[in-house]
N, C-alpha and C. Protein backbone atom coordinates (compact mmCIF):
# COMPACT_ATOMS: atom_id res chain seq x y z
N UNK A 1 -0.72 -20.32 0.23
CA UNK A 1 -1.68 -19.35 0.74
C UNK A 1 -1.51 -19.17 2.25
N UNK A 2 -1.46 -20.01 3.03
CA UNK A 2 -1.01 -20.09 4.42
C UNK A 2 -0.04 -19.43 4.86
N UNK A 3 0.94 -19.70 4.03
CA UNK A 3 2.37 -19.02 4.32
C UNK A 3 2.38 -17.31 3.98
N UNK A 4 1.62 -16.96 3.18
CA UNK A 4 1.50 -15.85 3.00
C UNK A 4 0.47 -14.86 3.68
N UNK A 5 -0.63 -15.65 4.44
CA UNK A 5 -1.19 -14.88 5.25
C UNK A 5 -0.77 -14.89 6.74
N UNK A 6 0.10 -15.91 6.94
CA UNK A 6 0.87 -15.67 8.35
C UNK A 6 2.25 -14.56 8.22
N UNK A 7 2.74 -14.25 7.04
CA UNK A 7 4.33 -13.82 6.88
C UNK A 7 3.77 -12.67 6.45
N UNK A 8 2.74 -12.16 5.87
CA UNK A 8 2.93 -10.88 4.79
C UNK A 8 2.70 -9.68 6.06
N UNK A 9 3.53 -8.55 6.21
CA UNK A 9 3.42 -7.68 7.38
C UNK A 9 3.58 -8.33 8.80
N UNK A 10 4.07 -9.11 8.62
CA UNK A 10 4.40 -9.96 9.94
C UNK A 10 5.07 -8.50 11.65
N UNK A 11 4.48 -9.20 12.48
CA UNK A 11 5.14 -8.71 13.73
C UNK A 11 4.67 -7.04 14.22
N UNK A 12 5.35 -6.54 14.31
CA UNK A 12 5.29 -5.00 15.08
C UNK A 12 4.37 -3.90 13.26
N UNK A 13 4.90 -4.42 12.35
CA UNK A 13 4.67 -4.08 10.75
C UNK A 13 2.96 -4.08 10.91
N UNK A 14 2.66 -5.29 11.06
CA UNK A 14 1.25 -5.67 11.33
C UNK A 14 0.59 -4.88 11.95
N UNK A 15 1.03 -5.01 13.20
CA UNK A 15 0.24 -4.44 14.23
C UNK A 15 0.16 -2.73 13.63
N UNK A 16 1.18 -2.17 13.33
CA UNK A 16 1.38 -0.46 12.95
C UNK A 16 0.44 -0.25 12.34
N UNK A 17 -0.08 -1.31 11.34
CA UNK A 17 -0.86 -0.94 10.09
C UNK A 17 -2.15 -0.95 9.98
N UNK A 18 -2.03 -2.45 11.25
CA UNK A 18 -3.70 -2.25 11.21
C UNK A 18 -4.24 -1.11 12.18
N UNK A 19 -3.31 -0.71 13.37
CA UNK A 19 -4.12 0.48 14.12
C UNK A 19 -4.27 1.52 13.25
N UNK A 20 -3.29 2.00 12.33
CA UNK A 20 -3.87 2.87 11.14
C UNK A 20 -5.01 2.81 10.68
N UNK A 21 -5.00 1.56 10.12
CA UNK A 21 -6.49 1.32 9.20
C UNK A 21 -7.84 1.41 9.81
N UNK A 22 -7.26 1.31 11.08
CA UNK A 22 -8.56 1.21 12.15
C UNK A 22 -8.87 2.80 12.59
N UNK A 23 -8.42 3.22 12.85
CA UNK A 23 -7.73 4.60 13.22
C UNK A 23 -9.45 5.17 11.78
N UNK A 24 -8.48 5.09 10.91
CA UNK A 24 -8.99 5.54 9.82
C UNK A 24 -10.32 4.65 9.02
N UNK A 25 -11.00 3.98 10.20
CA UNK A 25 -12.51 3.38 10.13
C UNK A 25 -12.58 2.25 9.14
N UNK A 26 -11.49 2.15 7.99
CA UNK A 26 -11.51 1.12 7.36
C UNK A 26 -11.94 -0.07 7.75
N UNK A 27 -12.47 -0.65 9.15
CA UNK A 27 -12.72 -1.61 9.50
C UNK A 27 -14.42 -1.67 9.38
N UNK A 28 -14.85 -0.43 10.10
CA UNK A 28 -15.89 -0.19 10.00
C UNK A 28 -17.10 -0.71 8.40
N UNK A 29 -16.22 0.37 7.22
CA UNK A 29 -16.50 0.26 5.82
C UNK A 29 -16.91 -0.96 5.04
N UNK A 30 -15.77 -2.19 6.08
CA UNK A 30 -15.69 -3.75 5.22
C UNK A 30 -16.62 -4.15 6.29
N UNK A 31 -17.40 -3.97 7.51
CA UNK A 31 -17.79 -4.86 8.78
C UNK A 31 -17.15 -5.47 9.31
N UNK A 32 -16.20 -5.02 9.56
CA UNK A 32 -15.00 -5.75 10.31
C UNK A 32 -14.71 -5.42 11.64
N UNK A 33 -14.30 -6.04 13.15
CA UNK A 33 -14.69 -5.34 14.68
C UNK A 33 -13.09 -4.69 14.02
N UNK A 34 -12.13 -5.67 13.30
CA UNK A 34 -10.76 -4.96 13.32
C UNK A 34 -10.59 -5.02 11.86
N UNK A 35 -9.94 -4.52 11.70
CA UNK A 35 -8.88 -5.00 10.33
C UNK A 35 -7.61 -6.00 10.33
N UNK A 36 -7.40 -6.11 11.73
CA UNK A 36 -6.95 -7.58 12.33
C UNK A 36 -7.39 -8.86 11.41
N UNK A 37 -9.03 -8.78 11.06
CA UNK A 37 -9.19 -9.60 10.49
C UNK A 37 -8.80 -9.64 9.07
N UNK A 38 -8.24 -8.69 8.24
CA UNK A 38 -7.57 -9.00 6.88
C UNK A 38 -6.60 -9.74 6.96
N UNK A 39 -5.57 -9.69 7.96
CA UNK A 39 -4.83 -11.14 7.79
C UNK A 39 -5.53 -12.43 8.78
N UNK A 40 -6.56 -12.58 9.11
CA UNK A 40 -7.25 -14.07 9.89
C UNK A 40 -8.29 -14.35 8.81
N UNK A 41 -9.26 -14.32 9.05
CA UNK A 41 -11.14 -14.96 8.38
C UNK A 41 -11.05 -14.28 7.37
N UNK A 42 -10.92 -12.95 7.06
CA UNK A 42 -11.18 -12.33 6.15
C UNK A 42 -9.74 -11.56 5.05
N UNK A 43 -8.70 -12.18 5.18
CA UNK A 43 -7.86 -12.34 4.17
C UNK A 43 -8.44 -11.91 2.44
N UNK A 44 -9.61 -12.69 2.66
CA UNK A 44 -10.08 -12.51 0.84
C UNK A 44 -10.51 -11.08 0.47
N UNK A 45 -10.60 -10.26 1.53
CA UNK A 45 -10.61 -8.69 1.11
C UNK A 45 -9.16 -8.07 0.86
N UNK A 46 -8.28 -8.38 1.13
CA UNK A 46 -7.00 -7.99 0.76
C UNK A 46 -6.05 -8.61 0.09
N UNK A 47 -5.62 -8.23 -0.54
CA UNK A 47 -4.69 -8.69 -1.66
C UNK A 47 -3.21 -7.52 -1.54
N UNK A 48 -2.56 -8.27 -0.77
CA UNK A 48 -0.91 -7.82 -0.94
C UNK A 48 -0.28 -8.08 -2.05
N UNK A 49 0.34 -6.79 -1.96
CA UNK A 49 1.67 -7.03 -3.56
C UNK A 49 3.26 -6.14 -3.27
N UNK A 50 3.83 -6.22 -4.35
CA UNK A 50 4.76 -5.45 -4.38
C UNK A 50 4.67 -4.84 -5.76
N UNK A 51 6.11 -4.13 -5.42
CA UNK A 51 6.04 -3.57 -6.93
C UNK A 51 6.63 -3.81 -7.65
N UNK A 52 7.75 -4.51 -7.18
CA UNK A 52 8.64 -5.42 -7.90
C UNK A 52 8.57 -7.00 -7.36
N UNK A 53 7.88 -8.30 -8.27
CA UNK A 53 7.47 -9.15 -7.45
C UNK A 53 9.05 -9.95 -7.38
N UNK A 54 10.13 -9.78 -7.20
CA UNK A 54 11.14 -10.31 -7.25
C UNK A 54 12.43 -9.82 -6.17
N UNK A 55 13.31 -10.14 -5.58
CA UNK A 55 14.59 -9.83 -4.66
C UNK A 55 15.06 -8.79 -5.68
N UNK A 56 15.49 -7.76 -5.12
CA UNK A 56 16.24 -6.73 -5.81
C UNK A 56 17.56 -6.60 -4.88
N UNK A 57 18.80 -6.05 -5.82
CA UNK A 57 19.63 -6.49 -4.88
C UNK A 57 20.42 -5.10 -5.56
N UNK A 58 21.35 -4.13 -4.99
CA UNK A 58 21.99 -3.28 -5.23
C UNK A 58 23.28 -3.16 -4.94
N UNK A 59 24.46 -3.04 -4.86
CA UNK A 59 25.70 -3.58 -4.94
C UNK A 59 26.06 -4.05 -3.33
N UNK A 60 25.28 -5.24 -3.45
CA UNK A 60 25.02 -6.65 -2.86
C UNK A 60 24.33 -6.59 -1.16
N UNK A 61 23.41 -5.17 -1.70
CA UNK A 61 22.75 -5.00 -0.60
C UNK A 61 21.13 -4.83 -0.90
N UNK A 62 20.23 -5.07 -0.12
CA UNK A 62 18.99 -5.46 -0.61
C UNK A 62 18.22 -3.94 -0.56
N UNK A 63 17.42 -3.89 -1.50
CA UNK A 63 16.84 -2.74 -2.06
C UNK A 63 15.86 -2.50 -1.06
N UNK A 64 16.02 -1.24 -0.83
CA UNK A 64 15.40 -0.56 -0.07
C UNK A 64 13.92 0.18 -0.78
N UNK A 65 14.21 0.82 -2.24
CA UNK A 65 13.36 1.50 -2.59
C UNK A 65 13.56 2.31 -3.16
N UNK A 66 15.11 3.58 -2.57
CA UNK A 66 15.44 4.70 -2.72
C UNK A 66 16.25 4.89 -3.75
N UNK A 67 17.27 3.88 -3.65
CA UNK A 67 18.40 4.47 -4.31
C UNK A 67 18.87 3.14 -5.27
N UNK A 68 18.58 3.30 -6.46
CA UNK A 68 17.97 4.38 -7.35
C UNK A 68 16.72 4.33 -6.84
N UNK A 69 16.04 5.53 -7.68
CA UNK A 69 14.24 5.75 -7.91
C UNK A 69 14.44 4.58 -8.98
N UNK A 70 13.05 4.41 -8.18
CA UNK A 70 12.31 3.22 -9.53
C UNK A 70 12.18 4.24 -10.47
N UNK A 71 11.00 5.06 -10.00
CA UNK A 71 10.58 5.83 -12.03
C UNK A 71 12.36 6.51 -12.97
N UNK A 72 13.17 6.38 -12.25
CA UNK A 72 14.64 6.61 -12.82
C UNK A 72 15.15 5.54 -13.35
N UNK A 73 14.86 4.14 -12.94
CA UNK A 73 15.79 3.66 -13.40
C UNK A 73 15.27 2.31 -14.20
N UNK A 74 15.60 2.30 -15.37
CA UNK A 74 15.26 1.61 -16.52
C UNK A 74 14.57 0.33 -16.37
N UNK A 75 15.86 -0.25 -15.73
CA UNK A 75 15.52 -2.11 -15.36
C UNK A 75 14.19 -2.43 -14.31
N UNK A 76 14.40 -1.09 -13.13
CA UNK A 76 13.49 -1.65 -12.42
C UNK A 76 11.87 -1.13 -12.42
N UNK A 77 12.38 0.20 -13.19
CA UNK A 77 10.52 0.48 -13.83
C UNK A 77 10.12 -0.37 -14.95
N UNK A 78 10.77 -0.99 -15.74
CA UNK A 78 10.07 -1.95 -16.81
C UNK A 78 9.82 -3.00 -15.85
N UNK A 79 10.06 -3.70 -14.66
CA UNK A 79 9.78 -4.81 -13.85
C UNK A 79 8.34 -4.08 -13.34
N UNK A 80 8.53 -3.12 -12.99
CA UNK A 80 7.16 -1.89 -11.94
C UNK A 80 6.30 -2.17 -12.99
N UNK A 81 6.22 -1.61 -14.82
CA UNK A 81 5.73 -1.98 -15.31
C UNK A 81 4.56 -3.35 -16.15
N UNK A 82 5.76 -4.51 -16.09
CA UNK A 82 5.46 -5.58 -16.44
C UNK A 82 4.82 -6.27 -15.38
N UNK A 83 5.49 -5.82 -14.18
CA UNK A 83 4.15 -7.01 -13.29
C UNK A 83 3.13 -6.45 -12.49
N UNK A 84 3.08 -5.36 -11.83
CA UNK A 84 2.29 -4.19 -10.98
C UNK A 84 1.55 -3.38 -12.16
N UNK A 85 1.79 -2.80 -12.82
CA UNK A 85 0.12 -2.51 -13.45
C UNK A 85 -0.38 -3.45 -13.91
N UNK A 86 0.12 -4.50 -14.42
CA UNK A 86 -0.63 -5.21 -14.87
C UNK A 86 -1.48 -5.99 -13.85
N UNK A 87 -1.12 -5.96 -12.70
CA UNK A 87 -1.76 -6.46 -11.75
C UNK A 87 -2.40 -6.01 -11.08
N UNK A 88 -2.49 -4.31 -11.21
CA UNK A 88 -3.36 -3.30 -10.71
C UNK A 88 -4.97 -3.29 -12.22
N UNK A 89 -4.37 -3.57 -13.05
CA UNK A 89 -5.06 -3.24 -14.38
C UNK A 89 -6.61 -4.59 -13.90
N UNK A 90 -6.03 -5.43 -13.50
CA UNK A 90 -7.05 -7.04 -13.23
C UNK A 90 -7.71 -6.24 -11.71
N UNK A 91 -7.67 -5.43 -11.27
CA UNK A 91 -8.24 -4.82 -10.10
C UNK A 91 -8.90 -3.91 -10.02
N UNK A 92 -9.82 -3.56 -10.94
CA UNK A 92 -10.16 -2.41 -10.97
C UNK A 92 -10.93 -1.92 -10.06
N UNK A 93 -10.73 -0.52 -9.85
CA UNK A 93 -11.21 0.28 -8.73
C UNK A 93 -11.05 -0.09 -7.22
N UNK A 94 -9.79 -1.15 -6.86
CA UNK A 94 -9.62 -1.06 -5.68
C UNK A 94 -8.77 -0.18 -4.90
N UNK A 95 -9.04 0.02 -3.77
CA UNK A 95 -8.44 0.89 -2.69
C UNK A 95 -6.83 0.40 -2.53
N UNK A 96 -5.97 1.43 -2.96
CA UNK A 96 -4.31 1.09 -3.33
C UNK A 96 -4.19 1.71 -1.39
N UNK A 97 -3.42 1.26 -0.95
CA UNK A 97 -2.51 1.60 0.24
C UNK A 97 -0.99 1.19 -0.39
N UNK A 98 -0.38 2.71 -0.13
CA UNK A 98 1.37 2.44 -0.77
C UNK A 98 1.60 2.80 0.49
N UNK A 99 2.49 1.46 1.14
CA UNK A 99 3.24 1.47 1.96
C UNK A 99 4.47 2.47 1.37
N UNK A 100 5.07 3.23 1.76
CA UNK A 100 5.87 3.77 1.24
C UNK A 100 6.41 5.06 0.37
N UNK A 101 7.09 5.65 0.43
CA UNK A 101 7.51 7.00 -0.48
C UNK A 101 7.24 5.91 -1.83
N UNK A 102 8.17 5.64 -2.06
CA UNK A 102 8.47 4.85 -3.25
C UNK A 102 7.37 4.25 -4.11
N UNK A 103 6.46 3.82 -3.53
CA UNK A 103 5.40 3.37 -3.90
C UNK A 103 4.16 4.27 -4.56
N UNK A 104 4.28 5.13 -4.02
CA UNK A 104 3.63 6.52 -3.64
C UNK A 104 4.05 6.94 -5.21
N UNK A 105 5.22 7.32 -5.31
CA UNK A 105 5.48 8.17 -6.22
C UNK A 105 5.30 7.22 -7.62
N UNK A 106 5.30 5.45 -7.59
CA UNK A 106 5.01 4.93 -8.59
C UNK A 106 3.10 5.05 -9.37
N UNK A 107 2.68 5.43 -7.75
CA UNK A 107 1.49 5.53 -7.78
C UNK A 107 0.58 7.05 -8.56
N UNK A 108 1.51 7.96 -8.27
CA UNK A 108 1.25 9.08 -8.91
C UNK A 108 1.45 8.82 -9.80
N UNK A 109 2.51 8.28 -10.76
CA UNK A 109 2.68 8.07 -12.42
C UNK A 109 1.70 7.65 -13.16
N UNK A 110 1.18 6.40 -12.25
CA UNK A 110 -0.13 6.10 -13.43
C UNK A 110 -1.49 6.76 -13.09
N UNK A 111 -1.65 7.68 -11.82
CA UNK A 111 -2.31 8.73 -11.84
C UNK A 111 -2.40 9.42 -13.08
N UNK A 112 -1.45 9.90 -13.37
CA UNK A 112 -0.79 11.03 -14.34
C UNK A 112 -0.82 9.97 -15.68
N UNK A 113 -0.73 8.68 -15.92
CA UNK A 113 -0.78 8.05 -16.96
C UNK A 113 -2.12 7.89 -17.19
N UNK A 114 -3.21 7.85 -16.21
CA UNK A 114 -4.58 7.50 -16.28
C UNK A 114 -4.95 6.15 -16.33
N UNK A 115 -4.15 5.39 -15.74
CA UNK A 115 -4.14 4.05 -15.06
C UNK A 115 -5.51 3.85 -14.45
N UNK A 116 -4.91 4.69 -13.00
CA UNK A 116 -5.68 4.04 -12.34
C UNK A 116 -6.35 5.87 -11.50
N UNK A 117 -7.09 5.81 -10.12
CA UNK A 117 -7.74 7.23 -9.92
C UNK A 117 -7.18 7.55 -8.47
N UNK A 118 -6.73 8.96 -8.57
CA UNK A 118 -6.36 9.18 -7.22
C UNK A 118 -7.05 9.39 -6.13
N UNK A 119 -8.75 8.78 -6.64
CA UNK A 119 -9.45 8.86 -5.61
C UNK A 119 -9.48 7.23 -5.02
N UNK A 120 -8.87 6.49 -5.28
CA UNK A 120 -8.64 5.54 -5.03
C UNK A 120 -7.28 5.19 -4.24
N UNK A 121 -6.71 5.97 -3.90
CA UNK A 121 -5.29 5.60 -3.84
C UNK A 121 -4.76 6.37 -2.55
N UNK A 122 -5.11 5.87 -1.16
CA UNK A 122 -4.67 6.52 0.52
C UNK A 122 -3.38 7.47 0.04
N UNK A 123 -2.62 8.13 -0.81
CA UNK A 123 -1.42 8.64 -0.46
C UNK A 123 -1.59 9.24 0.30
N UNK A 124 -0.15 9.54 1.14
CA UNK A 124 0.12 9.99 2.40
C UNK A 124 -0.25 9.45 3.61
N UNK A 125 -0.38 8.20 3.22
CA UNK A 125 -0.44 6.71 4.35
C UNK A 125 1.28 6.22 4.07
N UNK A 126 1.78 6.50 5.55
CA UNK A 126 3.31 6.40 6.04
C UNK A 126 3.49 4.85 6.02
N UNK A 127 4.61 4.38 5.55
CA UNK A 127 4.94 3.05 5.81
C UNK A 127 4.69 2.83 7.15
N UNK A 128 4.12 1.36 7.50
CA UNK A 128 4.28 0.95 9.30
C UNK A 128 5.32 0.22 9.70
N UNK A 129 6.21 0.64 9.15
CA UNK A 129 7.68 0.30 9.73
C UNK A 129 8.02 0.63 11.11
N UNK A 130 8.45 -0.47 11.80
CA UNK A 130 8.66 0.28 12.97
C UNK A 130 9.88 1.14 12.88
N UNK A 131 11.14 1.34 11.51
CA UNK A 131 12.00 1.99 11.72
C UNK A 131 11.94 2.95 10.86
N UNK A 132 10.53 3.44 10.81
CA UNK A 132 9.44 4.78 10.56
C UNK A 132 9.65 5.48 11.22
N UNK A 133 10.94 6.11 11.85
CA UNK A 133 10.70 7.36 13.03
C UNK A 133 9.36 8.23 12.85
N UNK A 134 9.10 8.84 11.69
CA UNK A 134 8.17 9.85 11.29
C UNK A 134 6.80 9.45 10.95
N UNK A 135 6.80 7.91 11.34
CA UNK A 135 4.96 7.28 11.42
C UNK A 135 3.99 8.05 11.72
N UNK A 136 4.30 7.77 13.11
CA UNK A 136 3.34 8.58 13.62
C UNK A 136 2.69 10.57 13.74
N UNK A 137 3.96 10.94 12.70
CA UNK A 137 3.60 12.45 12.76
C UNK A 137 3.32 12.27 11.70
N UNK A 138 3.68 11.76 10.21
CA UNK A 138 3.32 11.48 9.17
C UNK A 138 1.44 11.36 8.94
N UNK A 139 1.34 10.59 9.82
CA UNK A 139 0.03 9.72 10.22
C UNK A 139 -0.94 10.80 10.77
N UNK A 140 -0.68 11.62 11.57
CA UNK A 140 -1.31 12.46 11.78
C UNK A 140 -1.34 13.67 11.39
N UNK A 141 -0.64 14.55 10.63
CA UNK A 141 -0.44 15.27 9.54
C UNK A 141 -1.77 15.16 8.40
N UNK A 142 -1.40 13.44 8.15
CA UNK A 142 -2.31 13.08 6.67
C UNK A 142 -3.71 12.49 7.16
N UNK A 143 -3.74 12.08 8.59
CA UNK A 143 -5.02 11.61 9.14
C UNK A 143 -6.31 12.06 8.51
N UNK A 144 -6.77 12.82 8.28
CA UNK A 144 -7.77 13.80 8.10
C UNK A 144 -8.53 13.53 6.58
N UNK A 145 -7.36 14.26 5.55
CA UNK A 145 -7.06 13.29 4.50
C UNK A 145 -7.57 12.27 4.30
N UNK A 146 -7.20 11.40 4.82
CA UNK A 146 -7.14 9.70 4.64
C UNK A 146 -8.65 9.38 5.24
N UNK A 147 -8.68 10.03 5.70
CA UNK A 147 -10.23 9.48 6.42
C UNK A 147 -11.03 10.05 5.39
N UNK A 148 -11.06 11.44 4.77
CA UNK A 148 -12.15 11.87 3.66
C UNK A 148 -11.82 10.57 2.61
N UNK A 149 -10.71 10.45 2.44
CA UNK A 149 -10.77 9.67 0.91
C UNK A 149 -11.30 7.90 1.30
N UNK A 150 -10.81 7.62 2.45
CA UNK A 150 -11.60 6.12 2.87
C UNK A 150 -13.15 6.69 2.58
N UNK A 151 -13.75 7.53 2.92
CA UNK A 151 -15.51 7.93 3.23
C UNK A 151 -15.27 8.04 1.79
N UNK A 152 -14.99 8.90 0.65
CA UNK A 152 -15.02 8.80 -0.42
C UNK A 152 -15.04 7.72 -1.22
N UNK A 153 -14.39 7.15 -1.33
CA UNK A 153 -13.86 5.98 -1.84
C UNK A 153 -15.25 5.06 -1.55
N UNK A 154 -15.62 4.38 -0.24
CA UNK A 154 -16.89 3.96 -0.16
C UNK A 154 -18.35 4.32 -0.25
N UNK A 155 -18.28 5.55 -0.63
CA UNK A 155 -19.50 5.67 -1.14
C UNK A 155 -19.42 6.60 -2.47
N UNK A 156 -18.33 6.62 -3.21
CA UNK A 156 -18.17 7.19 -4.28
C UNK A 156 -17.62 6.45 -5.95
N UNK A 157 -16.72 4.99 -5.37
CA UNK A 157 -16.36 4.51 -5.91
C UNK A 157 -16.48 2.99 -5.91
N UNK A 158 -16.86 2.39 -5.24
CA UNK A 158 -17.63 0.67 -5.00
C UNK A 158 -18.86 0.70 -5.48
């Protein structure tokens, strides 16, 4: 547990994500001065995952996300399958943040499957990568957005 709340979004990743979240009042919603505090004291409001809980490796280079698409490709959407809904399924009605295109678009599927609700689900929240050239226009593009569905989300769906 230690190891995972010091490593998960570690460094410049961290920092990107939480000025987002903050940005976008999420701190406010939980009583939080930051969202800093999801990885310190208050860890037990967040729950990190992936979507594949395992190393993916592509001809012997580490998976990015893209290439292939998950929803394309056999092996690694039955993994998307077998361990991420099912681990979304034990969560019900929490607030999804997809780091990521990739994520995003796994996230629309079970939209569209009736999984889970897209009023639940920040899309068009940009990875905080720092090698995100398009973060920050991304971010503010969808700002607006993201802030109705955080206000939504807390008083529509908790």
């Amino acid at each position: 547990k230690e190891c995972k709340r010091n490593s998960r979004f570690a460094g410049s990743m961290r920092k990107n994500l939480i000025e987002m979240l903050d940005e976008l009042k999420l701190n406010e919603k939980l009583e939080l001065k930051s969202c800093t505090e999801l990885f310190e004291n208050r860890d037990d409001l967040l729950h990190t995952t992936s979507l594949i809980p395992y190393p993916v490796f592509i001809n012997n280079k580490n998976y990015t996300g893209y290439l292939p698409k998950i929803l394309e490709n056999e092996v690694l959407y039955s993994y998307v399958k077998k361990y991420f809904y099912r681990e979304i399924e034990e969560l019900s009605d929490v607030l999804i943040i997809p780091l990521g295109k990739s994520v995003e678009e796994v996230l629309e599927q079970m939209i569209k499957e009736n999984l889970i609700k897209e009023e639940q689900c920040l899309l068009g929240f940009p990875h905080p990568s720092g090698a995100n050239g398009h973060r920050k226009i991304q971010f503010e593009e969808n700002r607006s957005k993201l802030l109705n569905k955080v206000e939504y989300y807390f008083k529509n769906i908790i």
